[in-house]
Protein backbone atom coordinates (compact mmCIF):
# COMPACT_ATOMS: atom_id res chain seq x y z
CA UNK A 1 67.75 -48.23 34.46
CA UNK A 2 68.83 -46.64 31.19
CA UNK A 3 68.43 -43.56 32.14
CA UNK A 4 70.83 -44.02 35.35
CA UNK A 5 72.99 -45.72 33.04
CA UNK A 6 73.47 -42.34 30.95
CA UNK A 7 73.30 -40.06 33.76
CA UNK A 8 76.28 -42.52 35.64
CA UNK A 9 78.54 -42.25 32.86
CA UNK A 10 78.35 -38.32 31.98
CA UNK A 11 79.25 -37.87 35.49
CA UNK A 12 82.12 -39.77 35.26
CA UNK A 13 83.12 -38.21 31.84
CA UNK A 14 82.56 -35.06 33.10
CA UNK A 15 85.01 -35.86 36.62
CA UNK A 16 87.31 -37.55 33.74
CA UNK A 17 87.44 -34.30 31.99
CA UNK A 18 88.02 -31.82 35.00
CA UNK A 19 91.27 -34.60 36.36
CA UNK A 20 92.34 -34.23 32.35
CA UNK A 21 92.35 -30.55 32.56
CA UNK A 22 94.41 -30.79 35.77
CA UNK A 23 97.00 -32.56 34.81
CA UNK A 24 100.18 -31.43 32.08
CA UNK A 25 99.72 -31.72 28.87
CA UNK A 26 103.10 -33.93 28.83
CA UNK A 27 101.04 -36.34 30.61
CA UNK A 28 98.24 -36.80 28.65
CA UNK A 29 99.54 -39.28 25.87
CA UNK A 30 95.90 -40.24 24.42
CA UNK A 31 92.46 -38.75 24.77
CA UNK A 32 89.78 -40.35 27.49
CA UNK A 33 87.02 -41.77 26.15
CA UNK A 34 83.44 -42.57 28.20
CA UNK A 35 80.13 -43.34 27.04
CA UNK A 36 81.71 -43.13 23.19
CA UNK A 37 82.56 -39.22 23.79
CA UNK A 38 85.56 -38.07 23.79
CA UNK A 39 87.01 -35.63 26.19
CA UNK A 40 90.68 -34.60 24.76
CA UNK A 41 90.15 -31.42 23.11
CA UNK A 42 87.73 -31.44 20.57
CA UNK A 43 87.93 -30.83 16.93
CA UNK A 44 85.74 -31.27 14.48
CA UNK A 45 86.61 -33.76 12.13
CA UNK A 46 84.03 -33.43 9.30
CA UNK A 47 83.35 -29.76 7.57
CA UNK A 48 80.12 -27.57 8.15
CA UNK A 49 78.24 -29.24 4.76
CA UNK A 50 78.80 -32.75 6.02
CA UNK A 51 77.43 -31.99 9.16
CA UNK A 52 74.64 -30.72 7.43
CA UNK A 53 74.26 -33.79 5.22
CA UNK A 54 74.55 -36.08 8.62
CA UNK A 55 72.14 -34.25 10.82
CA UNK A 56 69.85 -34.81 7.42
CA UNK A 57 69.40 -30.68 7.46
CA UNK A 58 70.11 -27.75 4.81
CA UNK A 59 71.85 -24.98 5.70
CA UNK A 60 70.07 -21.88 7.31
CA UNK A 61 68.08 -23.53 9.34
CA UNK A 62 67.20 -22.92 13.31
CA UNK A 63 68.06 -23.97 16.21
CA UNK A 64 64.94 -25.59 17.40
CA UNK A 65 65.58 -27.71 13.97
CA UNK A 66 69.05 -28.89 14.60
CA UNK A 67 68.18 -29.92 18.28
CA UNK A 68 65.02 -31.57 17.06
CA UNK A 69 67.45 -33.62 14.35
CA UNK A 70 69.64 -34.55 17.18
CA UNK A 71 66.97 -35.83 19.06
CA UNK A 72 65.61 -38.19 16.64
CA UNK A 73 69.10 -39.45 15.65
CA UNK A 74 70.93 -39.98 18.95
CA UNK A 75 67.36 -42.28 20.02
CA UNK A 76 68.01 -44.09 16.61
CA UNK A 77 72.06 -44.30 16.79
CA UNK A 78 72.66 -44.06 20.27
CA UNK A 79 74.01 -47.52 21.81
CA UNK A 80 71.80 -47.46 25.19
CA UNK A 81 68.49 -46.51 23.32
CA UNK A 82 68.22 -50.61 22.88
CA UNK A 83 66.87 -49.78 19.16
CA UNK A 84 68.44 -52.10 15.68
CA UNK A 85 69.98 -49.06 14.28
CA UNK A 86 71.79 -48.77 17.30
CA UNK A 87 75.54 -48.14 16.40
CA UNK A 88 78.25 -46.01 18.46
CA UNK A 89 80.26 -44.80 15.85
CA UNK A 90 77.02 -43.70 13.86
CA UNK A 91 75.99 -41.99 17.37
CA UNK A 92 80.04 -40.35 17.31
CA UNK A 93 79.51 -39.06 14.28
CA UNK A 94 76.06 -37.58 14.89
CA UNK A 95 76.95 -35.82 18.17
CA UNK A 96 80.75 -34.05 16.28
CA UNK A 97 77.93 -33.06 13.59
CA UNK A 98 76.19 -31.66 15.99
CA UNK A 99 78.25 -29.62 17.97
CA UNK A 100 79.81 -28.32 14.06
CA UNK A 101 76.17 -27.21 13.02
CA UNK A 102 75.33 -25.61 16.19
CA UNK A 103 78.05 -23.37 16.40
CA UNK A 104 77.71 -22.62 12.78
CA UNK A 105 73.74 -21.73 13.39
CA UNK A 106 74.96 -19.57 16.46
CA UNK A 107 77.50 -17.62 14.44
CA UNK A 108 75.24 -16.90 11.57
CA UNK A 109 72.49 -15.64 14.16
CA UNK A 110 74.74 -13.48 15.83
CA UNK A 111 76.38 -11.96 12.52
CA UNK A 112 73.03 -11.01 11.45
CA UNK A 113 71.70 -9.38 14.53
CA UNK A 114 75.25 -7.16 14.05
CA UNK A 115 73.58 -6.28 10.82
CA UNK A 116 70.12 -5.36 11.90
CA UNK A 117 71.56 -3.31 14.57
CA UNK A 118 73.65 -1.61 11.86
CA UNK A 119 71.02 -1.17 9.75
CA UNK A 120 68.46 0.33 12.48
CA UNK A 121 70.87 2.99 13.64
CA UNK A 122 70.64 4.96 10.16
CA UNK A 123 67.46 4.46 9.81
CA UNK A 124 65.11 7.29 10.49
CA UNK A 125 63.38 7.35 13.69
CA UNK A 126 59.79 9.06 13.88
CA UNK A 127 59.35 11.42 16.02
CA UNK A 128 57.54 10.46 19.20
CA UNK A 129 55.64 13.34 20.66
CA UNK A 130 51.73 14.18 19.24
CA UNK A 131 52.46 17.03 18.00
CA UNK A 132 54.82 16.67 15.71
CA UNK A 133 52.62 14.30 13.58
CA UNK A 134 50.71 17.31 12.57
CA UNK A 135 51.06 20.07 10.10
CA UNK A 136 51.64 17.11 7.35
CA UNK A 137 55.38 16.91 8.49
CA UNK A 138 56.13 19.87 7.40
CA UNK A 139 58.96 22.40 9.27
CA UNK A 140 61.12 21.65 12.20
CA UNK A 141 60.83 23.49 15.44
CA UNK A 142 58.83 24.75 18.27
CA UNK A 143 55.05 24.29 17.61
CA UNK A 144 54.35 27.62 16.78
CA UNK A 145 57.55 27.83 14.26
CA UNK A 146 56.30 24.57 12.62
CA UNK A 147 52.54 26.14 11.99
CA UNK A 148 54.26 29.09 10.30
CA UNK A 149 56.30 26.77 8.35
CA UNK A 150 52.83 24.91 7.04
CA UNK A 151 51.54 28.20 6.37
CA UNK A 152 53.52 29.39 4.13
CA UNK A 153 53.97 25.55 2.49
CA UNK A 154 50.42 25.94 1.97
CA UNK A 155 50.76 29.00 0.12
CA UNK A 156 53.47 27.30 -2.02
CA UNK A 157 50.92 24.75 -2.47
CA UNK A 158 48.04 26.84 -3.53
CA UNK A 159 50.10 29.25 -6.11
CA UNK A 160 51.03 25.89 -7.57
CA UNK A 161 47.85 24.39 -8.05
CA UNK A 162 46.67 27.59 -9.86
CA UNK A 163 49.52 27.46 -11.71
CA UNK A 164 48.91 24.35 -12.80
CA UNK A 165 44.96 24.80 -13.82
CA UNK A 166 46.11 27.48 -15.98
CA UNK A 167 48.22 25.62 -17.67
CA UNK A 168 45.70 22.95 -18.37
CA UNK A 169 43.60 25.59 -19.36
CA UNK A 170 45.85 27.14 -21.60
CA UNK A 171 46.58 23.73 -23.04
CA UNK A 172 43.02 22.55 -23.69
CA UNK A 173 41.92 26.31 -25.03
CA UNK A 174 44.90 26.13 -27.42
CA UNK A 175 45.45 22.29 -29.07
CA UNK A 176 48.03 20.91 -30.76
CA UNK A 177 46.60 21.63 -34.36
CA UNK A 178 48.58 22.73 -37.75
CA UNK A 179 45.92 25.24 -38.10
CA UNK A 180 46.37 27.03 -34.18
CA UNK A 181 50.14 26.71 -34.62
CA UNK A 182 50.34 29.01 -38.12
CA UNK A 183 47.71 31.61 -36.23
CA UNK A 184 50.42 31.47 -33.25
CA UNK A 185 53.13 31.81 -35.54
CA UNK A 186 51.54 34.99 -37.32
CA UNK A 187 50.02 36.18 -33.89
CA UNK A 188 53.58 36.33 -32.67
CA UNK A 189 54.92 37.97 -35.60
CA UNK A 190 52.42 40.82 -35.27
CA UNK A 191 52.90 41.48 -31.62
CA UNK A 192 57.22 41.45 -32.34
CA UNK A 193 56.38 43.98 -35.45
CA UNK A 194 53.54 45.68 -32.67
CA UNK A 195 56.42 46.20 -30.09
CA UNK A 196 59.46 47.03 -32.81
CA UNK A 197 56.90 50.06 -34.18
CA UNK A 198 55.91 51.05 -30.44
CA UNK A 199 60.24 51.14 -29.86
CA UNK A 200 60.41 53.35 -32.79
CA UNK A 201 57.84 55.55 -32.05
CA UNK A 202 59.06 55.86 -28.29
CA UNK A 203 62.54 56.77 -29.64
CA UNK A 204 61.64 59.21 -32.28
CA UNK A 205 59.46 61.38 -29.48
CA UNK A 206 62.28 61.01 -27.04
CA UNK A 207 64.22 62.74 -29.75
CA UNK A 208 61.71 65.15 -30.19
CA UNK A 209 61.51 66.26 -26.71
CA UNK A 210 65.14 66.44 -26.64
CA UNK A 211 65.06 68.78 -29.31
CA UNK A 212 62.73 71.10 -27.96
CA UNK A 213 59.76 70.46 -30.42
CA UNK A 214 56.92 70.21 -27.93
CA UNK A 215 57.66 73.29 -26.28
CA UNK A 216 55.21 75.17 -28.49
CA UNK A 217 52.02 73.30 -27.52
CA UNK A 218 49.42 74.81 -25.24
CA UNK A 219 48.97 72.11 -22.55
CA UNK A 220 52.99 72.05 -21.83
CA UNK A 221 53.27 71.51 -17.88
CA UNK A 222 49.22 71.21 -17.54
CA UNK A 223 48.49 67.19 -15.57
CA UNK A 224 46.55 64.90 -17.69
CA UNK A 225 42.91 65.15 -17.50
CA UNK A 226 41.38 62.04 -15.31
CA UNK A 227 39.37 59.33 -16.80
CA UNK A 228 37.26 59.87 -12.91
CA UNK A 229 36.32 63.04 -10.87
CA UNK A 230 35.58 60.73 -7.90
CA UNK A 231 38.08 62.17 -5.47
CA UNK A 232 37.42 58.40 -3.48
CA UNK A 233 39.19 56.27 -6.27
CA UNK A 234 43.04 56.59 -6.83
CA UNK A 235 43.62 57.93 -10.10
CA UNK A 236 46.93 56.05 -10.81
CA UNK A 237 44.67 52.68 -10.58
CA UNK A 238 41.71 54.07 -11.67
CA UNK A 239 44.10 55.06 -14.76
CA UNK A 240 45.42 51.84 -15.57
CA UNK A 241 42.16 49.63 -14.99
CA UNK A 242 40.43 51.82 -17.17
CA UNK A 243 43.91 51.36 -19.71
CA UNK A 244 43.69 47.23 -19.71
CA UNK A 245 39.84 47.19 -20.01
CA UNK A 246 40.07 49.62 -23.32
CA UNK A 247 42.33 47.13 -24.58
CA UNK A 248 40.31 43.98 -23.76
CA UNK A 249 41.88 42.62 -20.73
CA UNK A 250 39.91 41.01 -17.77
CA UNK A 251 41.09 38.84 -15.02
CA UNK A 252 40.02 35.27 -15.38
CA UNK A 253 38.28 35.23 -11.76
CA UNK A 254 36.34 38.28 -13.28
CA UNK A 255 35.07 36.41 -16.15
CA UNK A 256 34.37 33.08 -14.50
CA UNK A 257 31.95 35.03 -11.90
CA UNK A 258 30.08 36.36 -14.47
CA UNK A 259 29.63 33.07 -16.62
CA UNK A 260 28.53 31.52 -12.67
CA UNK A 261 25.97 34.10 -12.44
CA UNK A 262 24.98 33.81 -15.87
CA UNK A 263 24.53 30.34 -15.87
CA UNK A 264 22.35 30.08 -12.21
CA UNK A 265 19.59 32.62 -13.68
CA UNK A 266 19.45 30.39 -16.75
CA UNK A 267 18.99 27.28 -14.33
CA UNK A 268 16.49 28.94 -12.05
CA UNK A 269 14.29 30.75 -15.46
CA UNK A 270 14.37 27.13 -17.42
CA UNK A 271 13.35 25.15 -13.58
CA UNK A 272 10.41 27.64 -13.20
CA UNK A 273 9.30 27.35 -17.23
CA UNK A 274 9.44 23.52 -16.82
CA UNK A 275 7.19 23.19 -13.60
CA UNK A 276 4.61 26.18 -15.83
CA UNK A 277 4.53 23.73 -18.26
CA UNK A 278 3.61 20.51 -16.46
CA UNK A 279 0.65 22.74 -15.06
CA UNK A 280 -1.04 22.90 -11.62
CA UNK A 281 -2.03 19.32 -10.91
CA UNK A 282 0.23 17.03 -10.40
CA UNK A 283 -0.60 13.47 -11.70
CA UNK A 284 1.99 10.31 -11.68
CA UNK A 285 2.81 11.00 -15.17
CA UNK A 286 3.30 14.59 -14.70
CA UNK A 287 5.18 13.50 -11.30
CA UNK A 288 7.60 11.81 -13.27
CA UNK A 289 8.64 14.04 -15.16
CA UNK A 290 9.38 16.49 -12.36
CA UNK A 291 11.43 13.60 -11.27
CA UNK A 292 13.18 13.46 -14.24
CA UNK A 293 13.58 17.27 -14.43
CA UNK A 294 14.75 17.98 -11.16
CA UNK A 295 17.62 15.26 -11.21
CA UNK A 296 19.24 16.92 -14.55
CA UNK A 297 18.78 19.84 -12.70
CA UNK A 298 21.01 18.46 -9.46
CA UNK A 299 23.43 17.34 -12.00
CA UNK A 300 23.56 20.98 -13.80
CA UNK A 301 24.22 22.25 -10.01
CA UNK A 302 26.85 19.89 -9.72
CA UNK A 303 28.82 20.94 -12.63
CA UNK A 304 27.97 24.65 -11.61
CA UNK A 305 29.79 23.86 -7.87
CA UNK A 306 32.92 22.64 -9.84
CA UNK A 307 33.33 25.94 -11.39
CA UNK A 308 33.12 27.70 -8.33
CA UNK A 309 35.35 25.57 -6.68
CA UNK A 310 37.99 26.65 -9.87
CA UNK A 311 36.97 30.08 -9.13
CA UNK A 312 37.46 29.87 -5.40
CA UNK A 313 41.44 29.18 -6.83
CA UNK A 314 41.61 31.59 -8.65
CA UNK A 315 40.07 34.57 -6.99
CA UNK A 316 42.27 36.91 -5.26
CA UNK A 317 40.63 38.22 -2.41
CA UNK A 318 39.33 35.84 -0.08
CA UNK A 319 35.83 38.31 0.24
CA UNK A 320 34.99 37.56 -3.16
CA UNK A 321 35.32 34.01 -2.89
CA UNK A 322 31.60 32.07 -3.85
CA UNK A 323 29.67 29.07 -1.98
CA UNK A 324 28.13 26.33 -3.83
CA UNK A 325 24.49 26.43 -4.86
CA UNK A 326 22.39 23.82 -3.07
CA UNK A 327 19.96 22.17 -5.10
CA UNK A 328 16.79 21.55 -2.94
CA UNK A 329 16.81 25.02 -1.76
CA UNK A 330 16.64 26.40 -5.55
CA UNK A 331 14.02 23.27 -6.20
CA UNK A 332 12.31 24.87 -3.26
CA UNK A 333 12.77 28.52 -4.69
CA UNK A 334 11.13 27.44 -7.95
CA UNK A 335 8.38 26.06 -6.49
CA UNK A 336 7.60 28.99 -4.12
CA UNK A 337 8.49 31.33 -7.46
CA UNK A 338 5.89 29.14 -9.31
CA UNK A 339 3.21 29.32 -6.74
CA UNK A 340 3.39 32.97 -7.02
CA UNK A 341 3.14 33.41 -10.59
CA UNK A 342 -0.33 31.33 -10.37
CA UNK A 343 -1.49 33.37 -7.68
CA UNK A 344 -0.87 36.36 -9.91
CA UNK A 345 -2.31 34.81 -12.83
CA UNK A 346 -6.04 34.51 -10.90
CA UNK A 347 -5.84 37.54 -9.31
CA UNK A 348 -5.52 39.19 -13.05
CA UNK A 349 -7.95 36.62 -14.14
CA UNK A 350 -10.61 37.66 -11.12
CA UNK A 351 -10.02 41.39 -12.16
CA UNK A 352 -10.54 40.78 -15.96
CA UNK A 353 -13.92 39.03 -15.15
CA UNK A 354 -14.96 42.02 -12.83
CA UNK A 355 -14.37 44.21 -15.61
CA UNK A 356 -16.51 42.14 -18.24
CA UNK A 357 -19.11 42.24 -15.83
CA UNK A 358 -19.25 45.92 -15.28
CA UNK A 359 -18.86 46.49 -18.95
CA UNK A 360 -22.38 44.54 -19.31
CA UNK A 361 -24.02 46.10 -16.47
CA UNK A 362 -23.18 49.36 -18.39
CA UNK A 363 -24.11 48.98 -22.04
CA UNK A 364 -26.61 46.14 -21.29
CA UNK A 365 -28.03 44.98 -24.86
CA UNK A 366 -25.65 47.19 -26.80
CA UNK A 367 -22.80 45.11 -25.89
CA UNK A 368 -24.92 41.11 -26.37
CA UNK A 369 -25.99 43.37 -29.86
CA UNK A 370 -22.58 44.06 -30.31
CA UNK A 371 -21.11 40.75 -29.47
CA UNK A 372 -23.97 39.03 -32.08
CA UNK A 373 -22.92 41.33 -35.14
CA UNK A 374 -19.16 39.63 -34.41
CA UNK A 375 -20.41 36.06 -34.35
C-alpha cells in the first residue's frame, strides 16, 4: 500500500509539472507542491557545505556514497516510511541537499576527467610494434637505420667505458699524497724545461740549414739507414715503433697480456709443485688438502678472468682479444702433467737400477770390496 501510495503521487507531481510547464508564467502565481516536493523551478536554498553537513558526508566523496546517504535518510525522514523520525520538512531538506551534492559530485567528476584527458595527450606514447622495443631504444627509423644507430651508440659506449677504467687507473696508480704531488710538480717542470731545450735546439738547426752549414757533410741527400732490412714491414712504422719502444713506451693492452701470461705459468708451475708434494697416494688428510688447494686455485682463476675481461677493453684488435681460463680443465692439466712426471721419475729409476746391476755383474767383488772400504 505504501508503495502505491508513493508511486500515485509522483505521477501526479510529475502530470502537475508537465500542465505547469504549459501554462504562462503570468499564470503561475505560487509553486505546486505534491508529496512535499516542489515543482516550481527549483533552486537550491542551502550552499554546497550544508548539503554536505545534511547528507552527514565530506566533500569528495562518490556517487555511490551520496545515493547510499539518501537512502538511509529519506527511510528515516520520509513521511510515508511510518518510522518516529518521520518529519516532511526534515525529508525537504534532505532531498534539496541532495540534488545540491549530486550535481556538485557530477561537476567535479567531469572537470577531472577534462584533466586526465589533458594530461594523457602530452604524455608520451610507447611505441606499439615489436620491433621497436629493441636495440635498447636507441635511433629512430626503419629497422635497419635503427641497428646502425645502436651500432655506433655502442661504440660510444665502449670508448667510454675505457675511458673511464683509465681514469680509475690513473687515479688509483697516482693518489692524492703531498709526496706524489711535489714529484708531479718537478716531473712537470722537467718535461716544460725538456720541450723549451728540444724548441731551441729545433730552431738553432733550422737556422743552420738556412745558412748553408750542413752542406759540407758527406751523407747530404743520402735516405736514412733503416732500423729493418725486411722489405715485408713498412719502414715508416717499423721506424716509429722501434722510436717509442727506445724511449720506454708500451701500450697498456701490451703489458697487461704479458702480466696474464705471466701469471697462468706461475698458477699452473705452483698447482703441479703442490700435488708433487702431497705425493702419490692419496689419503683423507692428503685429500683435504687438495681440496683446500684447488679452491684457492679457482679463486686465483677468478681474479685472472677479471683481468682479461679489462684487457678484452682495452685491446685494439678484436684478434687479439683473450678467453677466460677454466679452472677444472687446468686442475685436469696438472694432474695429467703430474702423472707424467712420475712416470718419468720410474722409468729413470728402472734405468738407474739396470745400470747398478750391470756394474756388479762386471767388477763382481771389486765393487762389494770397494763399497766395504767406504762403509
Amino acid at each position: 500500500i505504501k508503495w502505491l501510495r508513493v508511486m500515485l503521487t509522483n505521477n501526479i507531481g510529475h502530470r502537475l509539472m508537465v500542465c505547469q510547464a504549459m501554462i504562462p508564467r503570468s499564470l503561475k502565481p505560487f509553486p505546486y507542491i505534491c508529496g512535499n516536493r516542489m515543482f516550481s523551478g527549483y533552486k537550491a536554498k542551502s550552499n554546497v557545505k550544508d548539503s554536505y553537513k545534511i547528507l552527514e558526508l565530506e566533500e569528495g566523496c562518490s556517487l555511490d556514497d551520496v545515493r547510499n546517504s539518501y537512502r538511509t535518510l529519506a527511510k528515516k525522514y520520509h513521511p510515508d516510511s511510518g518510522s518516529a523520525t518521520a518529519d516532511s520538512k526534515a525529508f525537504v531538506k534532505v532531498e534539496e541537499a541532495y540534488r545540491v551534492v549530486l550535481s556538485d559530485v557530477a561537476t567535479k567528476k567531469k572537470s577531472n576527467e577534462k584533466n586526465e584527458e589533458e594530461e594523457d595527450q602530452f604524455k608520451p606514447k610507447a611505441p606499439q610494434h615489436r620491433h621497436y622495443l629493441s636495440f635498447e631504444g636507441v635511433g629512430f627509423g626503419t629497422p635497419s637505420q635503427r641497428e646502425k644507430q645502436y651500432m655506433q651508440f655502442r661504440v660510444d659506449r665502449a670508448t667510454e667505458q675505457v675511458l673511464e677504467y683509465r681514469k680509475q687507473r690513473l687515479e688509483s696508480q697516482y693518489a692524492a699524497t703531498d709526496l706524489m704531488k711535489a714529484k708531479d710538480v718537478k716531473q712537470s717542470k722537467k718535461v716544460k724545461i725538456t720541450q723549451a731545450v728540444e724548441r731551441l735546439v729545433e730552431d738553432l738547426i733550422q737556422e743552420s740549414m738556412a745558412k748553408g752549414d750542413f752542406d759540407n757533410l758527406s751523407g747530404k741527400g743520402k735516405p736514412l739507414q733503416k732500423f729493418s732490412d725486411c722489405p715485408h714491414i713498412d719502414p715508416m712504422t717499423h721506424n716509429l715503433n722501434r722510436i717509442l719502444i727506445d724511449n720506454g713506451y708500451q701500450p697498456e693492452w701490451i703489458l697487461l697480456q704479458k702480466e696474464i701470461r705471466e701469471t697462468i705459468e706461475r698458477l699452473r708451475k705452483s698447482i703441479v709443485a703442490s700435488r708433487s708434494d702431497l705425493g702419490g697416494t692419496m689419503t683423507p688428510y692428503r685429500q683435504k688438502q687438495w681440496n683446500r688447494i684447488c679452491e684457492q686455485f679457482v679463486e686465483d682463476i677468478r681474479k685472472l678472468n677479471k683481468r682479461i675481461d679489462n684487457f678484452n677493453l682495452v685491446v685494439p684488435i678484436l684478434s687479439r682479444q683473450m678467453v677466460h681460463f677454466s679452472a677444472d680443465k687446468e686442475i685436469v692439466r696438472a694432474q695429467k702433467t703430474y702423472e707424467a712426471l712420475m712416470e718419468n721419475r720410474e722409468a729413470s729409476d728402472s734405468d738407474t737400477k739396470e745400470n747398478e746391476e750391470e756394474n756388479v755383474k762386471r767388477f763382481g767383488w771389486k765393487s762389494s770390496l770397494f763399497k766395504w772400504f767406504n762403509l
